[in-house]
PDB file of N, CA and C in Angstrom:
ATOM      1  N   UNK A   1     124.684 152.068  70.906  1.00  0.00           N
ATOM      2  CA  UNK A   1     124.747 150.845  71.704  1.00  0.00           C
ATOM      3  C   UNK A   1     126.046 150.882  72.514  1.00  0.00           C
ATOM      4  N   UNK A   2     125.944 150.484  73.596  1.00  0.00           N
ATOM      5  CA  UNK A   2     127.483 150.693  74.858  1.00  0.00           C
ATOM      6  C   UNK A   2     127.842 149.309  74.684  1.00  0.00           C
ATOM      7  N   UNK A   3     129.356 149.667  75.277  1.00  0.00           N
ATOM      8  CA  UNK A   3     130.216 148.473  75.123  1.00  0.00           C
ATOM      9  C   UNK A   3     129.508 146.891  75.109  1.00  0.00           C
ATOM     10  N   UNK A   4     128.856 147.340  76.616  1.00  0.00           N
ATOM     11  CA  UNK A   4     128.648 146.124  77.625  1.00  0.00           C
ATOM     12  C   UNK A   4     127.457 145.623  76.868  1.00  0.00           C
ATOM     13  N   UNK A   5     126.484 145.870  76.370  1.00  0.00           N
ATOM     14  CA  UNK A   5     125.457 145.027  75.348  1.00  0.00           C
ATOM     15  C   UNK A   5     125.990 144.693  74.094  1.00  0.00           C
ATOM     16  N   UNK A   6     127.231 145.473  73.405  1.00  0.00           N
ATOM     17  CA  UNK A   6     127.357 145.067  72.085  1.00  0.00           C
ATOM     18  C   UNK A   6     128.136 143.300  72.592  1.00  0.00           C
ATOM     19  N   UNK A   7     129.066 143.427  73.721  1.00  0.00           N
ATOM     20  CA  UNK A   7     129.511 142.612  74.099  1.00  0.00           C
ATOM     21  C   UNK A   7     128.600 141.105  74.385  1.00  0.00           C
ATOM     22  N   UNK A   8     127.698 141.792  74.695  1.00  0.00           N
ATOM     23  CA  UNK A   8     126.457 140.621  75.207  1.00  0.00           C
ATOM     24  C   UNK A   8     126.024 139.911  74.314  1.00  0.00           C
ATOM     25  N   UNK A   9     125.731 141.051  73.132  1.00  0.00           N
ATOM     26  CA  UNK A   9     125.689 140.019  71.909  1.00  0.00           C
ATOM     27  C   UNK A   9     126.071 139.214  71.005  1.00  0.00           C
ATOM     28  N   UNK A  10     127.517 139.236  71.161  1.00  0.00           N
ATOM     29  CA  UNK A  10     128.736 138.880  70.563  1.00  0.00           C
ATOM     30  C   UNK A  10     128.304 137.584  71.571  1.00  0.00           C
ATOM     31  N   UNK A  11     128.479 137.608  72.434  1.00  0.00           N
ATOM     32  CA  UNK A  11     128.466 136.322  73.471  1.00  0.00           C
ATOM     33  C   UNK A  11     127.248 135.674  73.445  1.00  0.00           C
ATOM     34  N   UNK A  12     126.199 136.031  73.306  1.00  0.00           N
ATOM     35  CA  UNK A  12     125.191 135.176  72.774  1.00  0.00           C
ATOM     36  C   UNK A  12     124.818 134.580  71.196  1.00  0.00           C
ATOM     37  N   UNK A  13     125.462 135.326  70.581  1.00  0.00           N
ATOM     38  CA  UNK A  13     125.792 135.084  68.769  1.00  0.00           C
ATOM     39  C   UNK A  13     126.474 133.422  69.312  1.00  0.00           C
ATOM     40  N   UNK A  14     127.522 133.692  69.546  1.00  0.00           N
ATOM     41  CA  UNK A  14     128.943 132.560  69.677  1.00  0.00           C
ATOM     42  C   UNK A  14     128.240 131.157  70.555  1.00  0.00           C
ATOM     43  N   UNK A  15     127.251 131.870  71.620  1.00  0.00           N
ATOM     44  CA  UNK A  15     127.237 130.830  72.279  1.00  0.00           C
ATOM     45  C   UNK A  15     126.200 129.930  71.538  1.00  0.00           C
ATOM     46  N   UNK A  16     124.898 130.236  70.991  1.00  0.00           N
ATOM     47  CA  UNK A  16     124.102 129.984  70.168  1.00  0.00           C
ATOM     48  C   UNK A  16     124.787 129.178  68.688  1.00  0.00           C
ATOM     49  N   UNK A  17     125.643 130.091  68.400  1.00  0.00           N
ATOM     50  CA  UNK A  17     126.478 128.847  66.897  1.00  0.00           C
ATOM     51  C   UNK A  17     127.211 127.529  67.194  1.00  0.00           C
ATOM     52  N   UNK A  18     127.811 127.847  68.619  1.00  0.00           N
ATOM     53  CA  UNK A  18     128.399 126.384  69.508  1.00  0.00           C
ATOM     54  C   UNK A  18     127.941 125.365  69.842  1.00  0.00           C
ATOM     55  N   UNK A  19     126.233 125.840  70.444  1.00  0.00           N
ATOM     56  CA  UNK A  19     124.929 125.002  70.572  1.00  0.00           C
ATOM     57  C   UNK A  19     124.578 124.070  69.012  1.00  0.00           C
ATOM     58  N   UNK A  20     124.597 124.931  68.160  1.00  0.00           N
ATOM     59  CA  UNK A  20     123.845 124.355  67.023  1.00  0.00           C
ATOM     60  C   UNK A  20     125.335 123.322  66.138  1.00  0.00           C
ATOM     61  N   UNK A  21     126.509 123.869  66.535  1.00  0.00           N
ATOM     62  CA  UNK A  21     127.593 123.137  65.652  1.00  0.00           C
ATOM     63  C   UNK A  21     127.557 121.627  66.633  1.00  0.00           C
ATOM     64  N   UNK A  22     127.328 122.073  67.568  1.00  0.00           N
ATOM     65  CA  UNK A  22     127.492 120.851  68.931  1.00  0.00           C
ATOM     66  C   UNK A  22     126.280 119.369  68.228  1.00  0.00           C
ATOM     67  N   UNK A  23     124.997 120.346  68.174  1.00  0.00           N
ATOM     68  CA  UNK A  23     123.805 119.604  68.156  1.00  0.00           C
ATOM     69  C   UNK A  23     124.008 119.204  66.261  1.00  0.00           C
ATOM     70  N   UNK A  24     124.506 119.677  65.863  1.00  0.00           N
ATOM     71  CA  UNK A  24     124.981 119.020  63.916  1.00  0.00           C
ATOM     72  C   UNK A  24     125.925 117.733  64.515  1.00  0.00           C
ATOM     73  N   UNK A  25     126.636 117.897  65.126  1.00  0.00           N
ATOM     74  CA  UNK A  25     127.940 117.078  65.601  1.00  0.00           C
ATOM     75  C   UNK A  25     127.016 115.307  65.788  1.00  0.00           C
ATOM     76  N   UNK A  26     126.034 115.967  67.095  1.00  0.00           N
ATOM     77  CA  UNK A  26     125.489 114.657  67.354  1.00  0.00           C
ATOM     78  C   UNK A  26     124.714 114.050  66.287  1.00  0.00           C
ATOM     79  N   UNK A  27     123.956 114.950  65.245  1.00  0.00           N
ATOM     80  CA  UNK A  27     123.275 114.160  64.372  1.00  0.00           C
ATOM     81  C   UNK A  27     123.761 113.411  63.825  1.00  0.00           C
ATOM     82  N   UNK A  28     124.802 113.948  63.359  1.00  0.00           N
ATOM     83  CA  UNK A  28     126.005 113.174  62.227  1.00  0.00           C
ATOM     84  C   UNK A  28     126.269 111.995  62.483  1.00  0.00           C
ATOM     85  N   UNK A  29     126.487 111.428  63.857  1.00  0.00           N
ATOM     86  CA  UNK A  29     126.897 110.371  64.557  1.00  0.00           C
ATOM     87  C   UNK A  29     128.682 110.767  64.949  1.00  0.00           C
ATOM     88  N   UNK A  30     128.680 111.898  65.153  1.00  0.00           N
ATOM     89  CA  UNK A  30     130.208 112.163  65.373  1.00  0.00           C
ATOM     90  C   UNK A  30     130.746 111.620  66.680  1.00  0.00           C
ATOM     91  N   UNK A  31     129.838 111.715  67.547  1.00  0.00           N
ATOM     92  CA  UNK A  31     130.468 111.043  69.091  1.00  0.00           C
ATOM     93  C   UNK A  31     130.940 109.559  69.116  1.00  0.00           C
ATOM     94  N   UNK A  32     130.153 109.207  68.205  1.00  0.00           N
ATOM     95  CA  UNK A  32     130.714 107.370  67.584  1.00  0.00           C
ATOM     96  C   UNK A  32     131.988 107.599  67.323  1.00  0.00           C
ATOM     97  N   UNK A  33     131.924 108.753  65.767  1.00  0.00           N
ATOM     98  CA  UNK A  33     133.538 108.134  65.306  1.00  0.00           C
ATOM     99  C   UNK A  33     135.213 108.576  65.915  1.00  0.00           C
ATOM    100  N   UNK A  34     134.540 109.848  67.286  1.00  0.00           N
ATOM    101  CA  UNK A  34     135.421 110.449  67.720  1.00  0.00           C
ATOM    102  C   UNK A  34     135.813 109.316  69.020  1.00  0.00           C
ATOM    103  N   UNK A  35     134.927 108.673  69.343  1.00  0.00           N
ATOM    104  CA  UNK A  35     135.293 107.481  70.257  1.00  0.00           C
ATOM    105  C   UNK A  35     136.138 106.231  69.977  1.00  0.00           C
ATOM    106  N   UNK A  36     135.722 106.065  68.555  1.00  0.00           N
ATOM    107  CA  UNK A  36     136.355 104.945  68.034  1.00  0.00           C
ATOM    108  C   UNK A  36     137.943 105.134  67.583  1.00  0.00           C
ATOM    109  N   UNK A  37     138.012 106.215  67.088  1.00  0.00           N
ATOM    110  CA  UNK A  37     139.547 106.642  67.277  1.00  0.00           C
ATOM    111  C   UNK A  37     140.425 106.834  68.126  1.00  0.00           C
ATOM    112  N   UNK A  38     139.542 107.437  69.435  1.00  0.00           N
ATOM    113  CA  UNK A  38     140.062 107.485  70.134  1.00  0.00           C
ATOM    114  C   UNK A  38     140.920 106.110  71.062  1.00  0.00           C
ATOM    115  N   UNK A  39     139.879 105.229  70.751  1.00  0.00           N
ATOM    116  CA  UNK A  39     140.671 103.603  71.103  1.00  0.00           C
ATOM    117  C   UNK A  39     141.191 103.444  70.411  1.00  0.00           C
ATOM    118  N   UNK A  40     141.133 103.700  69.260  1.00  0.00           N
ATOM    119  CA  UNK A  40     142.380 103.054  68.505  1.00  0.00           C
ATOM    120  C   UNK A  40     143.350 104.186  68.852  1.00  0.00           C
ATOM    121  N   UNK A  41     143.869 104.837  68.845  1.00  0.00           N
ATOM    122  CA  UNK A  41     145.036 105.549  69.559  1.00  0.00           C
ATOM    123  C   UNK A  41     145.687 105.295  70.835  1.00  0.00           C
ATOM    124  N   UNK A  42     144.607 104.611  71.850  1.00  0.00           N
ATOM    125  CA  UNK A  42     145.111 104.864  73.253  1.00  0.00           C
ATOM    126  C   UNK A  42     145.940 103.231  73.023  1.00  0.00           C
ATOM    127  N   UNK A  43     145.146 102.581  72.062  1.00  0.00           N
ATOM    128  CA  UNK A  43     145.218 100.866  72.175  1.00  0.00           C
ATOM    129  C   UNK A  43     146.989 100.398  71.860  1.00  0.00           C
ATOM    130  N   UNK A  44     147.199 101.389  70.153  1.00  0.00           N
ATOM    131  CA  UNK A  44     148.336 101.524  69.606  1.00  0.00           C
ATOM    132  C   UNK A  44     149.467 102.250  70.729  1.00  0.00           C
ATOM    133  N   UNK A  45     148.860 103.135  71.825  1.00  0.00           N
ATOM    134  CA  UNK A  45     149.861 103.321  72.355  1.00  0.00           C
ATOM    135  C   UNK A  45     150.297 102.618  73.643  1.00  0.00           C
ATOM    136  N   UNK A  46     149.766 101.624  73.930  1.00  0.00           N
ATOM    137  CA  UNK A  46     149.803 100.441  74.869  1.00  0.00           C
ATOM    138  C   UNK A  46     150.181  99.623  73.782  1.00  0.00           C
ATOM    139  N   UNK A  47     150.110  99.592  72.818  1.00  0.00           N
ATOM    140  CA  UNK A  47     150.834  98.065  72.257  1.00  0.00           C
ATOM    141  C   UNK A  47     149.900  97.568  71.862  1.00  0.00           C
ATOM    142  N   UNK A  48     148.949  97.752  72.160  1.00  0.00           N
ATOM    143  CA  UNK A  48     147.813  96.166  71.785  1.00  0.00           C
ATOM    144  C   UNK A  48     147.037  96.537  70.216  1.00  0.00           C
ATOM    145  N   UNK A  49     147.422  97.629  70.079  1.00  0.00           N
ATOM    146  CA  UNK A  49     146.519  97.852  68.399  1.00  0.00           C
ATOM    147  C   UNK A  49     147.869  97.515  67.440  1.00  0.00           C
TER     148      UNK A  49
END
């Protein structure tokens, strides 16, 4: 196997586990709790939290 396909597959391995860690992420409800922190951080750093 030459460089340039072993490479290809390495890059489709990675991109494929990113897809599926991405798509676990949303099941979980992670975009909720990564939002909600995120106000509370921006809030505390304006003062108002």
């Amino acid at each position: 196997m030459d460089e340039y396909k072993r490479k290809n597959i390495i890059r489709v391995v990675i991109f494929l586990a990113a897809i599926a860690m991405i798509a676990y992420g949303i099941s979980v409800g992670e975009p909720a709790i990564v939002l909600r922190k995120a106000v509370k951080v921006c809030l505390e750093c304006i003062g108002l939290g």
